[in-house]
C-alpha atoms as a PDB file:
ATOM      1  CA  UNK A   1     -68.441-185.214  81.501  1.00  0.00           C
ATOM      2  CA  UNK A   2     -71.779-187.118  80.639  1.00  0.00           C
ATOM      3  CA  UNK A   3     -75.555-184.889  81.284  1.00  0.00           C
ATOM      4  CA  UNK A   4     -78.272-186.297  82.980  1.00  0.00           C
ATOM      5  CA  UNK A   5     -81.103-184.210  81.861  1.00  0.00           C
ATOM      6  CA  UNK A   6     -83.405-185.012  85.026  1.00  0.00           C
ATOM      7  CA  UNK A   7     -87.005-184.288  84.662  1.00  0.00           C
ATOM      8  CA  UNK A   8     -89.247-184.722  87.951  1.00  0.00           C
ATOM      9  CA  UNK A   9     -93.197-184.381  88.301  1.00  0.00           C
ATOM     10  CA  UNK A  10     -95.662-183.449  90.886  1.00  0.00           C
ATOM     11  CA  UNK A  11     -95.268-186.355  93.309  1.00  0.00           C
ATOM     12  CA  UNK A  12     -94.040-185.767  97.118  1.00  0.00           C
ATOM     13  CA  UNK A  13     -90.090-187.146  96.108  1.00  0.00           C
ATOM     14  CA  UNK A  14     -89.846-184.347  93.823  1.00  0.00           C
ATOM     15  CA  UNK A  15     -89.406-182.414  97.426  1.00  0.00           C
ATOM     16  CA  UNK A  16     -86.039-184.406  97.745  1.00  0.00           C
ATOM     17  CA  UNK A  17     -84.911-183.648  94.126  1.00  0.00           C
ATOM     18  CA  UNK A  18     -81.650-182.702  95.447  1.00  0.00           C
ATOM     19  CA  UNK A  19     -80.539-186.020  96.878  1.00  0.00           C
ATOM     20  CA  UNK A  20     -80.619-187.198  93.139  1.00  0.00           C
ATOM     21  CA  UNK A  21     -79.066-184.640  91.678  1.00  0.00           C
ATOM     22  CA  UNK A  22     -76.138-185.243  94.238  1.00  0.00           C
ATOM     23  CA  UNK A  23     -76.361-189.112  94.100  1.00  0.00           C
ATOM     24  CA  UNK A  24     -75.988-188.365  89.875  1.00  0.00           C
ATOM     25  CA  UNK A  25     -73.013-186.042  90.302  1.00  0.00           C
ATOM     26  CA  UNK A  26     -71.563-188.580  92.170  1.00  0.00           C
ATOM     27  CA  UNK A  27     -71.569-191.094  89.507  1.00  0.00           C
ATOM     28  CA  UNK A  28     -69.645-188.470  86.983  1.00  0.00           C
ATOM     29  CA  UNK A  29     -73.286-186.585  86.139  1.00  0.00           C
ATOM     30  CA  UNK A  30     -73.454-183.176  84.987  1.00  0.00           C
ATOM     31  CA  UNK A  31     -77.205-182.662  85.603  1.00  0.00           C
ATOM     32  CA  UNK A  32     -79.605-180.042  84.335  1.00  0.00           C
ATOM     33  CA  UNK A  33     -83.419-179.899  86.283  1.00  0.00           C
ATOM     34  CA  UNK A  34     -86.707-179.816  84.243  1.00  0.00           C
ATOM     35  CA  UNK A  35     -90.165-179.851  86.608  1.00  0.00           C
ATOM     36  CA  UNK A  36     -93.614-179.377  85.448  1.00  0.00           C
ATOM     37  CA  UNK A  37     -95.148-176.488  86.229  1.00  0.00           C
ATOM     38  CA  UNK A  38     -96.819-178.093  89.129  1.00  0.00           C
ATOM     39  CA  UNK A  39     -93.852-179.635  90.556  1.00  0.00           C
ATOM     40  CA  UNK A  40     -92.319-176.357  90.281  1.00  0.00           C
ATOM     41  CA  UNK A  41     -94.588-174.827  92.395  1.00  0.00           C
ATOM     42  CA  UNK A  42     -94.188-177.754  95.063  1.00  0.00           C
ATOM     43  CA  UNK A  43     -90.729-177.058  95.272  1.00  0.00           C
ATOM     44  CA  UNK A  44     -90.614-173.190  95.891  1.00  0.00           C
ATOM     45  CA  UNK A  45     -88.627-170.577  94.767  1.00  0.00           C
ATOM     46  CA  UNK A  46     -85.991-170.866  97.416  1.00  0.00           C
ATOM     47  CA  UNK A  47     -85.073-174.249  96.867  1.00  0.00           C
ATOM     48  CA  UNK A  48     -85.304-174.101  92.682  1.00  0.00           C
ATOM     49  CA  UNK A  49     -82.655-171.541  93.492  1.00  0.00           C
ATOM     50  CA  UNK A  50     -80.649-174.077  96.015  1.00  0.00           C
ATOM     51  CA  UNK A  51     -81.276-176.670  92.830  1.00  0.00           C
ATOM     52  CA  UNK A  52     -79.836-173.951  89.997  1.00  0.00           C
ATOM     53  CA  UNK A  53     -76.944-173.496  92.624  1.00  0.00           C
ATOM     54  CA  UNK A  54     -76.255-177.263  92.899  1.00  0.00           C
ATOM     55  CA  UNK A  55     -76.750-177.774  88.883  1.00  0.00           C
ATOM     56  CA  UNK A  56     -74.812-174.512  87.931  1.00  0.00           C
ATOM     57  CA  UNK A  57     -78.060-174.572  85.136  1.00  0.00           C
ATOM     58  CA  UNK A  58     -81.129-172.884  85.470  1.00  0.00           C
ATOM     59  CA  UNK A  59     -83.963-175.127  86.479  1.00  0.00           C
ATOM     60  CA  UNK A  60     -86.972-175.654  83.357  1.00  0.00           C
ATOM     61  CA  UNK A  61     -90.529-175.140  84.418  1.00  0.00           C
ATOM     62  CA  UNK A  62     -91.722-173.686  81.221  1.00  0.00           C
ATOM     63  CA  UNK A  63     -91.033-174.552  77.284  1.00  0.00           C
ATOM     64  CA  UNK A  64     -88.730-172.366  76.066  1.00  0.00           C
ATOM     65  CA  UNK A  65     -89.937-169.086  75.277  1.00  0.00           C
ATOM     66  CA  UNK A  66     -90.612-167.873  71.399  1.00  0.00           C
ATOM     67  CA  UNK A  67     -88.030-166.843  69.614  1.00  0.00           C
ATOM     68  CA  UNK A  68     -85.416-168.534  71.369  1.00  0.00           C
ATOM     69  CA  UNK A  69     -83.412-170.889  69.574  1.00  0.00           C
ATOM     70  CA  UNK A  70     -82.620-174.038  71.682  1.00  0.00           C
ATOM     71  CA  UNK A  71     -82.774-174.551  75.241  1.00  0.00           C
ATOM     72  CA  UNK A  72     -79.772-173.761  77.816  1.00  0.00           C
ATOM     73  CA  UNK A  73     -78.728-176.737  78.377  1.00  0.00           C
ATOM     74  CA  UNK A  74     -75.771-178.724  77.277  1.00  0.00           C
ATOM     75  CA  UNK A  75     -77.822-181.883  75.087  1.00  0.00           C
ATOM     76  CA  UNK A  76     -78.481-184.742  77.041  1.00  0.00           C
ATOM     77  CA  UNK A  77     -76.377-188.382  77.281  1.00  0.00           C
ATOM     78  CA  UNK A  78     -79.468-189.699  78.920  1.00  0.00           C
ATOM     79  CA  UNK A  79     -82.663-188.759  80.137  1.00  0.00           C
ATOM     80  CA  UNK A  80     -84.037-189.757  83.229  1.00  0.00           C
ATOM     81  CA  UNK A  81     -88.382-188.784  84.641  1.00  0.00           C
ATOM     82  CA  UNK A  82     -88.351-189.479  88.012  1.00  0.00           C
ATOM     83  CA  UNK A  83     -90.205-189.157  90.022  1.00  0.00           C
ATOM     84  CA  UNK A  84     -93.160-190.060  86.822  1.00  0.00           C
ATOM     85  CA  UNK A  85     -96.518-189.544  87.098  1.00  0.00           C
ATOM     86  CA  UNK A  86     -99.234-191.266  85.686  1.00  0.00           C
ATOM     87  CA  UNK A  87     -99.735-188.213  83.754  1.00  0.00           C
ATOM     88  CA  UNK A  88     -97.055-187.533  82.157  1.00  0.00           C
ATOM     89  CA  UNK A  89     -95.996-191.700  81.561  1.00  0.00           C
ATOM     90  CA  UNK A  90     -99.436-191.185  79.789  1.00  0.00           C
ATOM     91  CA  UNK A  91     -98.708-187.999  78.247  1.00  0.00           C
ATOM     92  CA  UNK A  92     -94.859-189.873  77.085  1.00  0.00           C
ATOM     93  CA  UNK A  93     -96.866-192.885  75.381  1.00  0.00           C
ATOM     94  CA  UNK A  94     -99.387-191.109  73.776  1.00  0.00           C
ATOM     95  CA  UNK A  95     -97.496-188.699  71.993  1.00  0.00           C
ATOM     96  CA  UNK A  96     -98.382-185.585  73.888  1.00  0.00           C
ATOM     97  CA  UNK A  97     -96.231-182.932  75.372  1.00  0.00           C
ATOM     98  CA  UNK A  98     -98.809-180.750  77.996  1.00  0.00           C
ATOM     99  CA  UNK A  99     -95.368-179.535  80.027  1.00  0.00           C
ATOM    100  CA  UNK A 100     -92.027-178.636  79.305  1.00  0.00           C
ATOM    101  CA  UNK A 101     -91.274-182.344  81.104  1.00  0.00           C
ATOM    102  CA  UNK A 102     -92.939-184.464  78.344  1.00  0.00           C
ATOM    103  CA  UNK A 103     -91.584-182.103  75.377  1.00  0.00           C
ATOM    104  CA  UNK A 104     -87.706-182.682  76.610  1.00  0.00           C
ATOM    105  CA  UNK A 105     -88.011-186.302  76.971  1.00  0.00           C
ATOM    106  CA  UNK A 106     -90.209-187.181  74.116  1.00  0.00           C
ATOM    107  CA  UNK A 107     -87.251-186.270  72.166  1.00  0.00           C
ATOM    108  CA  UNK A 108     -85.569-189.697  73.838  1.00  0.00           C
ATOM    109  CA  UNK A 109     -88.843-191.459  73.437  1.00  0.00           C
ATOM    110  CA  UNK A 110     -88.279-191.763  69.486  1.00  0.00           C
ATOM    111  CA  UNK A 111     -84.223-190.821  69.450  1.00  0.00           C
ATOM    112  CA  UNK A 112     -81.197-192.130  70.350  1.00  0.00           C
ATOM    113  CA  UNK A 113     -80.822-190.920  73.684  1.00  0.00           C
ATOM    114  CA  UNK A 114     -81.527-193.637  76.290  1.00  0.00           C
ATOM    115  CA  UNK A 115     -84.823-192.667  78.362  1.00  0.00           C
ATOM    116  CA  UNK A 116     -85.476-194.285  82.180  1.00  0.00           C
ATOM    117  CA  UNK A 117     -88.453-193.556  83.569  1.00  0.00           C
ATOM    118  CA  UNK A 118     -88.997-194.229  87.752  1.00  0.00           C
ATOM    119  CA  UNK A 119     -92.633-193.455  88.409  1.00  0.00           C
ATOM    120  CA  UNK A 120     -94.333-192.431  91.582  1.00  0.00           C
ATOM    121  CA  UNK A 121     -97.745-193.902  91.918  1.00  0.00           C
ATOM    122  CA  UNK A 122    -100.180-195.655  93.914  1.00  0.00           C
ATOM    123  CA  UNK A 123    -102.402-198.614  93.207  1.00  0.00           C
ATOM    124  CA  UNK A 124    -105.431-197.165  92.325  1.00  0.00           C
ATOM    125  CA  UNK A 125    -103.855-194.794  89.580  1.00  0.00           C
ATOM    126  CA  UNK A 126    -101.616-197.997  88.346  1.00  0.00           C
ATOM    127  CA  UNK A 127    -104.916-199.853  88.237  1.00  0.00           C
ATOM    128  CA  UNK A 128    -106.413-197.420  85.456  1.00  0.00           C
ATOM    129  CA  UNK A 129    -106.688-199.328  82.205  1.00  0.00           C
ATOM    130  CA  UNK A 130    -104.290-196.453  80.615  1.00  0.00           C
ATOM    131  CA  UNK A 131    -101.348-197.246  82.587  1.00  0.00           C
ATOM    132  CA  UNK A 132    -100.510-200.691  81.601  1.00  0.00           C
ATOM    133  CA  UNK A 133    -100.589-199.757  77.888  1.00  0.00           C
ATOM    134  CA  UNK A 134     -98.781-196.803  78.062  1.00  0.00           C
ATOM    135  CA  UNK A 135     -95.420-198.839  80.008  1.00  0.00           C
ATOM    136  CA  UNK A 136     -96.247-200.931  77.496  1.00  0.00           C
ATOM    137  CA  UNK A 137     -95.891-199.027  74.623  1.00  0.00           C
ATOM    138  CA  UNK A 138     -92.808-197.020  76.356  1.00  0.00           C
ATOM    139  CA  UNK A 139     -90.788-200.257  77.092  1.00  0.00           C
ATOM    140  CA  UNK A 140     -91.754-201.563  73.256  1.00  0.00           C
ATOM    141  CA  UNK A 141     -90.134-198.806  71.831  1.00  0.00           C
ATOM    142  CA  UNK A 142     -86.646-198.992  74.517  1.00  0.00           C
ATOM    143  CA  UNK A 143     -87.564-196.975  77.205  1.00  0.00           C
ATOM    144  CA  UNK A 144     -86.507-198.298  80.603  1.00  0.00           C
ATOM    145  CA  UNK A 145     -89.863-197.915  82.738  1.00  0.00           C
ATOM    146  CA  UNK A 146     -89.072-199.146  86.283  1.00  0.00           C
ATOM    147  CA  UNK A 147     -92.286-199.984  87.507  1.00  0.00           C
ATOM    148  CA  UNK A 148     -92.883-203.567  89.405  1.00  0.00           C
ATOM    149  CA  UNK A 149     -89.812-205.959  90.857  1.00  0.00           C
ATOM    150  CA  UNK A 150     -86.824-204.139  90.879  1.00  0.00           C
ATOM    151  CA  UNK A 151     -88.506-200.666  90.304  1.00  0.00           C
ATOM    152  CA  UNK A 152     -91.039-198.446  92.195  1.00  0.00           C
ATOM    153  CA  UNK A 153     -93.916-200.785  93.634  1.00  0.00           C
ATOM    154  CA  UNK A 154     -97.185-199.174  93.464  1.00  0.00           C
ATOM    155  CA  UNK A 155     -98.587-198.923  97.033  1.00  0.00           C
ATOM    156  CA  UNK A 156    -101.977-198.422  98.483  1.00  0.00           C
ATOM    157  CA  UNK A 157    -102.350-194.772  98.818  1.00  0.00           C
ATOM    158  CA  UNK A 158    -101.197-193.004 101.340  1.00  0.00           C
ATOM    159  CA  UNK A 159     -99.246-195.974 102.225  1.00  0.00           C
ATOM    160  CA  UNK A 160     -96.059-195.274 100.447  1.00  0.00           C
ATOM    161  CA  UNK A 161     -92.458-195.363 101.576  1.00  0.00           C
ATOM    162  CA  UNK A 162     -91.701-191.615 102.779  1.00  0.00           C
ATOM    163  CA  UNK A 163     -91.059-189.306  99.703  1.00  0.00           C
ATOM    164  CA  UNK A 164     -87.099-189.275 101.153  1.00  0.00           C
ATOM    165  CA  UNK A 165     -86.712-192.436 100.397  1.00  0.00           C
ATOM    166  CA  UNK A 166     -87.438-192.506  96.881  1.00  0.00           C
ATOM    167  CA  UNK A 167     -84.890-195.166  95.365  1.00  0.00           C
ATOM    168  CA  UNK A 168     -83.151-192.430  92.698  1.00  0.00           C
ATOM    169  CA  UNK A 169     -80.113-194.975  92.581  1.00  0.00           C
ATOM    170  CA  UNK A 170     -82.373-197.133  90.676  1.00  0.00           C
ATOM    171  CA  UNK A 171     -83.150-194.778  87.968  1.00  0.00           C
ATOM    172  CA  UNK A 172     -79.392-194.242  88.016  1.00  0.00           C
ATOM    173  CA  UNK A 173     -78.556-198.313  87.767  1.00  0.00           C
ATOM    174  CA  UNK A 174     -80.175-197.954  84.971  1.00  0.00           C
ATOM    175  CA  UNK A 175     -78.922-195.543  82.586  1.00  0.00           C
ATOM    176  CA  UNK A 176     -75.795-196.910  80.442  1.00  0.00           C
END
């Protein structure tokens, strides 16, 4: 069986994680969780549970501690950030890893494991000078940003489809 390492951010879909992780499974995924911090705490400690349960892996919100030697995951097949942030599609081009999210998949970003990354954003964040350059420099060096026609659409804020129906089967489409 092939793992999805799925990595989600602080953006309202990340509330709906689940319905990706079961759309993935569905497609022969084994899938292991990684949030940021924040998107951690937007979740809850009930439903990271509910998410370890589904997985049968322990959900990442933190790098992995000192001392330990790799992470518990089985290694990734393919890497998917959804739902992105401008942050951390920022963070990916730029070389930086401020979360656990951005340290697991830069490891794609320059590797051989195939990267897609479905961001969540609205119009006035896509319109910072930043974000252009950084899909740019992600989709120069392979990664599959799905951002514009047949992606997310950036929407005026608080104008965007309901966090439920984030597209995950896109990010899914995607991966090889």
């Amino acid at each position: 069986m092939r793992t999805l390492h799925l990595l989600g951010c602080a953006a309202p879909p990340v509330q709906y994680l689940a319905d990706g992780i079961r759309q993935a499974q569905t497609r022969g995924w084994q899938v292991c969780v990684g949030l940021t911090p924040t998107a951690g705490g937007w979740v809850g400690a009930d439903r990271l549970a509910a998410l370890e349960e589904l997985t049968g892996h322990p959900v990442r919100t933190q790098p992995r501690p000192a001392g330990l030697a790799r992470h518990p995951w089985p290694d990734a097949d393919a890497v998917v950030v959804a739902p992105a942030t401008l942050n951390t599609v920022n963070s990916l081009a730029l070389g930086l890893t401020p979360h656990q999210v951005a340290g697991t998949a830069m490891k794609a970003v320059g590797g051989t494991t195939p990267l897609v990354v479905l961001p969540c954003i609205n119009t006035d964040l896509a319109g910072h000078p930043q974000w252009g350059r950084s899909v740019d420099v992600l989709r120069g060096v392979g990664v599959r940003v799905l951002v514009g026609d047949g992606g997310w659409v950036p929407h005026p804020p608080g104008k965007s489809p309901p966090p439920e129906e984030f597209p995950w089967g896109l990010a899914l489409d995607a991966l090889p």
